[in-house]
PDB file of N, CA and C in Angstrom:
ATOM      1  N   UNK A   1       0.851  -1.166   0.000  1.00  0.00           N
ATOM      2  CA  UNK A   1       0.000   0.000   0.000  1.00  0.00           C
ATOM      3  C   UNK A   1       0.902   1.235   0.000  1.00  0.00           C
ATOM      4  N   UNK A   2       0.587   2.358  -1.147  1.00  0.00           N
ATOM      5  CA  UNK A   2       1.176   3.293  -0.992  1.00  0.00           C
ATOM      6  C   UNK A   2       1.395   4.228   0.510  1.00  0.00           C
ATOM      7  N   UNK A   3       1.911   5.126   0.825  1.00  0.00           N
ATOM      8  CA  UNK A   3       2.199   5.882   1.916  1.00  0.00           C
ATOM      9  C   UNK A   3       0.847   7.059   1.856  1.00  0.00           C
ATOM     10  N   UNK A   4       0.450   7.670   0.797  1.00  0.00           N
ATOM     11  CA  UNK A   4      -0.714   8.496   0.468  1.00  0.00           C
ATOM     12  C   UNK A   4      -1.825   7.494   0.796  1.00  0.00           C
ATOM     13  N   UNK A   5      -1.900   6.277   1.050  1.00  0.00           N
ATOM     14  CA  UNK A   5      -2.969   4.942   0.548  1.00  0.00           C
ATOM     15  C   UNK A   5      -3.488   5.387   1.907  1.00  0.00           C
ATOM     16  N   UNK A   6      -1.898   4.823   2.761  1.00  0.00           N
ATOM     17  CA  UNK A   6      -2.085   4.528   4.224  1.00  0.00           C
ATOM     18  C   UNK A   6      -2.688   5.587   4.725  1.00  0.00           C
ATOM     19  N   UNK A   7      -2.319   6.649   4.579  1.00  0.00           N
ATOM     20  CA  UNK A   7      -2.503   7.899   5.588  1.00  0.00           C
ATOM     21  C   UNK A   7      -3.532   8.092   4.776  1.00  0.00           C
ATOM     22  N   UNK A   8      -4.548   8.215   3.938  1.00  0.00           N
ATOM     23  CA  UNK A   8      -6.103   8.484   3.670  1.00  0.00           C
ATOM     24  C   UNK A   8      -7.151   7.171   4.520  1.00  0.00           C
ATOM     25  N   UNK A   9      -6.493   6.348   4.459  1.00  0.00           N
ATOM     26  CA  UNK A   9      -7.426   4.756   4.875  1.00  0.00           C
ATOM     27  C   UNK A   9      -7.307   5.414   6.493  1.00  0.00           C
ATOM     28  N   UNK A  10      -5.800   5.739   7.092  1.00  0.00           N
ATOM     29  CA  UNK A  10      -6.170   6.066   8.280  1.00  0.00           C
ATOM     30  C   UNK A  10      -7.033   7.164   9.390  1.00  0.00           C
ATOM     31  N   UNK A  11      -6.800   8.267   8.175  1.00  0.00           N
ATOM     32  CA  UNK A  11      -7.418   9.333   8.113  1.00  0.00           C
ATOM     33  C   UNK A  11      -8.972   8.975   8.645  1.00  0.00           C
ATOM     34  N   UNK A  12      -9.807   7.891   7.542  1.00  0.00           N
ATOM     35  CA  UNK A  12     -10.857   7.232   7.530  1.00  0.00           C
ATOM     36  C   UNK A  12     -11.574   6.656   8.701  1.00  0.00           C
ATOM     37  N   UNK A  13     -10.099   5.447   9.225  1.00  0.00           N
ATOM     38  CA  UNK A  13     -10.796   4.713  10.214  1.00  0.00           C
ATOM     39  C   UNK A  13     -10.599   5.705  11.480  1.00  0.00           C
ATOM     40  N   UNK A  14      -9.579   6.665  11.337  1.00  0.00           N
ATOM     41  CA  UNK A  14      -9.757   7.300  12.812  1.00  0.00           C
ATOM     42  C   UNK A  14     -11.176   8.022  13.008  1.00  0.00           C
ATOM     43  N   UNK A  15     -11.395   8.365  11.819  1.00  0.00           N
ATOM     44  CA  UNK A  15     -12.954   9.098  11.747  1.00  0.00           C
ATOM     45  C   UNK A  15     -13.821   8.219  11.937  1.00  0.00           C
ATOM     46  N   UNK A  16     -14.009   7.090  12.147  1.00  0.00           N
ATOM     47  CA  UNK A  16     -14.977   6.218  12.659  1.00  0.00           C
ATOM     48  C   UNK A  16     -15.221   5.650  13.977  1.00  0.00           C
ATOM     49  N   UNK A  17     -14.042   5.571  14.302  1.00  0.00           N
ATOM     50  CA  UNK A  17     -14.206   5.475  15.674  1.00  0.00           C
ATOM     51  C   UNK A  17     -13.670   6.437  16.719  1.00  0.00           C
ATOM     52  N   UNK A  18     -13.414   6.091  18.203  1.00  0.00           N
ATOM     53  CA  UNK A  18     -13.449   6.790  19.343  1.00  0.00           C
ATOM     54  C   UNK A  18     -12.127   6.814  19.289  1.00  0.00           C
ATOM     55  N   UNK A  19     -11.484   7.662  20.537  1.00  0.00           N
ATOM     56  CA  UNK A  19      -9.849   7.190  20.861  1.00  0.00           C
ATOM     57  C   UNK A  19      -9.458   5.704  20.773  1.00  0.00           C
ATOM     58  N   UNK A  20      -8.393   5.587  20.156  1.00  0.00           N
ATOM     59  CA  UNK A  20      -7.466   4.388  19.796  1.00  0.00           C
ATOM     60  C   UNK A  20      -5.947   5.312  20.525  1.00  0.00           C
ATOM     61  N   UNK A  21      -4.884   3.839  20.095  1.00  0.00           N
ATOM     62  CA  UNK A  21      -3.450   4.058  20.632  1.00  0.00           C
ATOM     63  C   UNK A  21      -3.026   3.909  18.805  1.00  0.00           C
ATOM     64  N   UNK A  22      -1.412   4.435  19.027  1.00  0.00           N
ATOM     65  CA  UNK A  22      -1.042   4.330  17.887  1.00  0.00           C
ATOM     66  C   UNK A  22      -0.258   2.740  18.024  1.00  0.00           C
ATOM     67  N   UNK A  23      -0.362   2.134  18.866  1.00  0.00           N
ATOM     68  CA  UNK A  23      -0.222   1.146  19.037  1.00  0.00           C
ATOM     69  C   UNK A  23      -1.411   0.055  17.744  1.00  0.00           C
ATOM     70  N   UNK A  24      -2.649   0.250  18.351  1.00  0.00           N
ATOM     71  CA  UNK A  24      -3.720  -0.337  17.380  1.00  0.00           C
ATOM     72  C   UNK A  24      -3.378   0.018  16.076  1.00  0.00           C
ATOM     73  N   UNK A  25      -3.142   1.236  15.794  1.00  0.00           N
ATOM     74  CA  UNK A  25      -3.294   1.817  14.658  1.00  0.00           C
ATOM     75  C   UNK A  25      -1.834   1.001  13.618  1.00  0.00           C
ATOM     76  N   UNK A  26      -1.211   1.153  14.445  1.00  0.00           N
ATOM     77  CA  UNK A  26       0.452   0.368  13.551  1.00  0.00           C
ATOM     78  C   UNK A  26      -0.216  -1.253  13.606  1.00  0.00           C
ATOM     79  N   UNK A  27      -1.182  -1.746  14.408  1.00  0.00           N
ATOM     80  CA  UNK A  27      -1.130  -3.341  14.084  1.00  0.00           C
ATOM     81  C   UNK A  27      -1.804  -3.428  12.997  1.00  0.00           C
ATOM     82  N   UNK A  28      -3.491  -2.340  12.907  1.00  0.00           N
ATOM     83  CA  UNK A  28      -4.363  -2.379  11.782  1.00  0.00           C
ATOM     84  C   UNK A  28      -3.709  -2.243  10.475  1.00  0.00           C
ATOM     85  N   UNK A  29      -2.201  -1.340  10.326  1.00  0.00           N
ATOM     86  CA  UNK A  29      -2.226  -1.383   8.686  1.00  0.00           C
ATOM     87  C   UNK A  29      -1.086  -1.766   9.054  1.00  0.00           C
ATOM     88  N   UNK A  30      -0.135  -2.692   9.552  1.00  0.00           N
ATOM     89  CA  UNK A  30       0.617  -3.440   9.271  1.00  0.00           C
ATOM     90  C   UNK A  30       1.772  -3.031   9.339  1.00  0.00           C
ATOM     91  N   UNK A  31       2.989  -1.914   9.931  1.00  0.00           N
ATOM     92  CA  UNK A  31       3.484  -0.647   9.834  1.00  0.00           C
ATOM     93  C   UNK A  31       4.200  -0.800  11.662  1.00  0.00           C
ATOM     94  N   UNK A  32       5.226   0.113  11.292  1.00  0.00           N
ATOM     95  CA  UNK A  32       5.533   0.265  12.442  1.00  0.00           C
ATOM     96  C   UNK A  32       5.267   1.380  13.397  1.00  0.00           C
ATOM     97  N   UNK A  33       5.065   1.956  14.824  1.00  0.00           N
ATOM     98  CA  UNK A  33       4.467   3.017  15.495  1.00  0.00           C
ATOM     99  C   UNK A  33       5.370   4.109  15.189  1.00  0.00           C
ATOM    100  N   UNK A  34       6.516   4.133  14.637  1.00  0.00           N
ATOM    101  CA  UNK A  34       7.276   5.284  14.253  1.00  0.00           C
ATOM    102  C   UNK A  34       6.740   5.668  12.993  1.00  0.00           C
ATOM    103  N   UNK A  35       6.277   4.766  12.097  1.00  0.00           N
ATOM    104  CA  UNK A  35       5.277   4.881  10.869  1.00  0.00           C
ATOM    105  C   UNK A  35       4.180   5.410  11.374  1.00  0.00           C
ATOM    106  N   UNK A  36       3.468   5.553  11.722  1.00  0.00           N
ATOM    107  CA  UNK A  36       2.335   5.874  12.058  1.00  0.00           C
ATOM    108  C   UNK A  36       2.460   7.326  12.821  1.00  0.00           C
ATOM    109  N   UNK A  37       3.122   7.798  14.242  1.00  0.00           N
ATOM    110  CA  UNK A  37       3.586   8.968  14.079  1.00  0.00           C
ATOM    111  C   UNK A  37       4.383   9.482  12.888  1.00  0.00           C
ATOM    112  N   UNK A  38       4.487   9.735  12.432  1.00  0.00           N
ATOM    113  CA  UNK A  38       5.499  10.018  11.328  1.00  0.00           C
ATOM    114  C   UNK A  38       3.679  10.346  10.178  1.00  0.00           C
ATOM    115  N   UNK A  39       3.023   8.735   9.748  1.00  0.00           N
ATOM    116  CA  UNK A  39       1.883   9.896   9.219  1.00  0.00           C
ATOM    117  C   UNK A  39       1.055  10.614   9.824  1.00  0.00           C
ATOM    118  N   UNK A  40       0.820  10.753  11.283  1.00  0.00           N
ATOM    119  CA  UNK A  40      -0.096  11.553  11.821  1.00  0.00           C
ATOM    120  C   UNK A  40       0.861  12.809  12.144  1.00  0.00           C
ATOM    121  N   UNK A  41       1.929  12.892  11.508  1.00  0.00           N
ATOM    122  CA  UNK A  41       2.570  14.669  11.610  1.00  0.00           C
ATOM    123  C   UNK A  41       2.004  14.887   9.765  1.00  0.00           C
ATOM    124  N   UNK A  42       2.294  14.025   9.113  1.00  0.00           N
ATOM    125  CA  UNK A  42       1.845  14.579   8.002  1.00  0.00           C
ATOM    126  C   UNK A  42       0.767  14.694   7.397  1.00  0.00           C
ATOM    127  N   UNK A  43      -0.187  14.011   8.244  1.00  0.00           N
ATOM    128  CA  UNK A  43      -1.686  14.570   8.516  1.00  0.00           C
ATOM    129  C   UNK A  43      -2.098  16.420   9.466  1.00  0.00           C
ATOM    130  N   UNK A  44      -1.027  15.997  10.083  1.00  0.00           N
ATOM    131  CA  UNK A  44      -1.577  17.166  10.643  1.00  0.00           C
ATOM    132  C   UNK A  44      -0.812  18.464   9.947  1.00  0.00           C
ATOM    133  N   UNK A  45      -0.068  18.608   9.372  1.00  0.00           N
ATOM    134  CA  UNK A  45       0.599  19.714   8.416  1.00  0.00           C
ATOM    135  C   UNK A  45      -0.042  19.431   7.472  1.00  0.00           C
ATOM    136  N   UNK A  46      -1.146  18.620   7.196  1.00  0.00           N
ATOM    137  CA  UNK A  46      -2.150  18.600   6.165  1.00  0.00           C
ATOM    138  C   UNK A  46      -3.575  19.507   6.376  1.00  0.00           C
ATOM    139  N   UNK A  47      -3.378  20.003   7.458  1.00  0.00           N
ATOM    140  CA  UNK A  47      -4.711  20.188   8.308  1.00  0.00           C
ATOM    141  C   UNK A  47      -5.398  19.899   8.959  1.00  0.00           C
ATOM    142  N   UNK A  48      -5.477  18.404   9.110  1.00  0.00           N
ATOM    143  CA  UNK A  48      -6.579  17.175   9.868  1.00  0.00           C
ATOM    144  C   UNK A  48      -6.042  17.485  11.033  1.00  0.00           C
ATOM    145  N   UNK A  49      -7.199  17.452  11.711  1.00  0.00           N
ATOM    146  CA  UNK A  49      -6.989  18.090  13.800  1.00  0.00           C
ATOM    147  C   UNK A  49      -6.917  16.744  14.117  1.00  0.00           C
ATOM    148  N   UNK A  50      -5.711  15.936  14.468  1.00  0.00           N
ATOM    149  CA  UNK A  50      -5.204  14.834  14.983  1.00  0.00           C
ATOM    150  C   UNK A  50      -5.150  15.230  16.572  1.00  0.00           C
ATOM    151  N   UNK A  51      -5.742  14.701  17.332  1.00  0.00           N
ATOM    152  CA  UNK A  51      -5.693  15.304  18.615  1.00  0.00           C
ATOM    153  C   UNK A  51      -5.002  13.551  19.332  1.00  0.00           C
ATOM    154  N   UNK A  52      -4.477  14.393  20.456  1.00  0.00           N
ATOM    155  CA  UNK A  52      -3.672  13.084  21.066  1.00  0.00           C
ATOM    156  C   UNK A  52      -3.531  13.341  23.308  1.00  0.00           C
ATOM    157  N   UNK A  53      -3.573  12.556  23.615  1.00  0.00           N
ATOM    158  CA  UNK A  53      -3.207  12.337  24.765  1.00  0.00           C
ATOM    159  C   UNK A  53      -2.158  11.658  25.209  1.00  0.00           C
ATOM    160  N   UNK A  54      -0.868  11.861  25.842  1.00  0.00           N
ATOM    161  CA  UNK A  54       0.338  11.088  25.484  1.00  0.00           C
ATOM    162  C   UNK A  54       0.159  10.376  26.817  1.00  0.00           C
ATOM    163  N   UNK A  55       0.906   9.078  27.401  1.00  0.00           N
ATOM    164  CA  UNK A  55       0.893   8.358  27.981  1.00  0.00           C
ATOM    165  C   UNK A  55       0.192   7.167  28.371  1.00  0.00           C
ATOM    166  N   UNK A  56      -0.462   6.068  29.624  1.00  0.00           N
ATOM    167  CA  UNK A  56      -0.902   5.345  29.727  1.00  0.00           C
ATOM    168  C   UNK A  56      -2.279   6.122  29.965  1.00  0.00           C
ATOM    169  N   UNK A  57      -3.480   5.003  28.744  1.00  0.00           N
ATOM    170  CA  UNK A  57      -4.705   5.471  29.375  1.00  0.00           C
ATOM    171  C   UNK A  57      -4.876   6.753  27.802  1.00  0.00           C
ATOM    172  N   UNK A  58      -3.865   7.295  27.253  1.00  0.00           N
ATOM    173  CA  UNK A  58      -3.865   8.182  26.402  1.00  0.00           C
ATOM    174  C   UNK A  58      -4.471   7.279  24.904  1.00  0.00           C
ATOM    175  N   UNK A  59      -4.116   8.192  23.852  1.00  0.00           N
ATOM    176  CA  UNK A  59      -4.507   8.170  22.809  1.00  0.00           C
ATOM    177  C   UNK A  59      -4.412   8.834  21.486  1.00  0.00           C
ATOM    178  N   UNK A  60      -5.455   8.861  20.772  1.00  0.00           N
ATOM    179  CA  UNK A  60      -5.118   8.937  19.165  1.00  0.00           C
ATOM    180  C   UNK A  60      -6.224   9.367  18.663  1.00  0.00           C
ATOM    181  N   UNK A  61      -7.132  10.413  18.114  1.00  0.00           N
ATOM    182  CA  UNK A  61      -8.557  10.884  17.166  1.00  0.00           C
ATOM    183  C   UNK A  61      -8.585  12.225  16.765  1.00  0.00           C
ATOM    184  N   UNK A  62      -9.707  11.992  16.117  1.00  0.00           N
ATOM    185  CA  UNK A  62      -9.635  12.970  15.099  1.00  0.00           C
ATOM    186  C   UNK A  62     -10.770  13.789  15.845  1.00  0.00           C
ATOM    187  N   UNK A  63     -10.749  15.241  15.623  1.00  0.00           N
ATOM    188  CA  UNK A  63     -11.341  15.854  16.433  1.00  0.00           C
ATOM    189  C   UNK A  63     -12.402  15.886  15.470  1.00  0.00           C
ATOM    190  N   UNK A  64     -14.065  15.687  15.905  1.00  0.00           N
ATOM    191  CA  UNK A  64     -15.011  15.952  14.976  1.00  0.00           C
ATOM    192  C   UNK A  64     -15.511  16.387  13.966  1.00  0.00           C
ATOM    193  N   UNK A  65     -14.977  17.896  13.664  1.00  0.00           N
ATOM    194  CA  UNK A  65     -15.354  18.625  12.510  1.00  0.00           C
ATOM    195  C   UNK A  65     -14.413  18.452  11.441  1.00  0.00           C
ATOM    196  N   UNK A  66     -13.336  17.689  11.768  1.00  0.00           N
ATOM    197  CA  UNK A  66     -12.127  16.897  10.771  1.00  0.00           C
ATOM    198  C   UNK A  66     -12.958  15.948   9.379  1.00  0.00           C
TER     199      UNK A  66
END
């Protein structure tokens, strides 16, 4: 899957559901969690309001009007 593929598909599923970890998110497309930060900076210099909570108990979503 392209890198544009990944980061639109993820774009997607974060919009469907609630807070996730980027943990889930690197198992769902197969990728490593440095992959996955790495596209949620280039989501967010895209514009998409990637909102995050860092630590245990934290998380990963897209803020609503995204």
């Amino acid at each position: 899957m392209s890198t544009k593929m990944r980061r639109n598909k993820l774009t997607l599923w974060l919009r469907g559901r609630g807070p996730t970890t980027v943990s889930e998110a690197a198992d769902r497309f197969d990728v490593s969690e440095r992959t996955i930060f790495r596209d949620l900076a280039a989501l967010r210099g895209r514009g998409v309001r990637v909102l995050g909570d860092p630590g245990r108990g934290g998380g990963i979503w897209l803020r609503k009007a995204a």
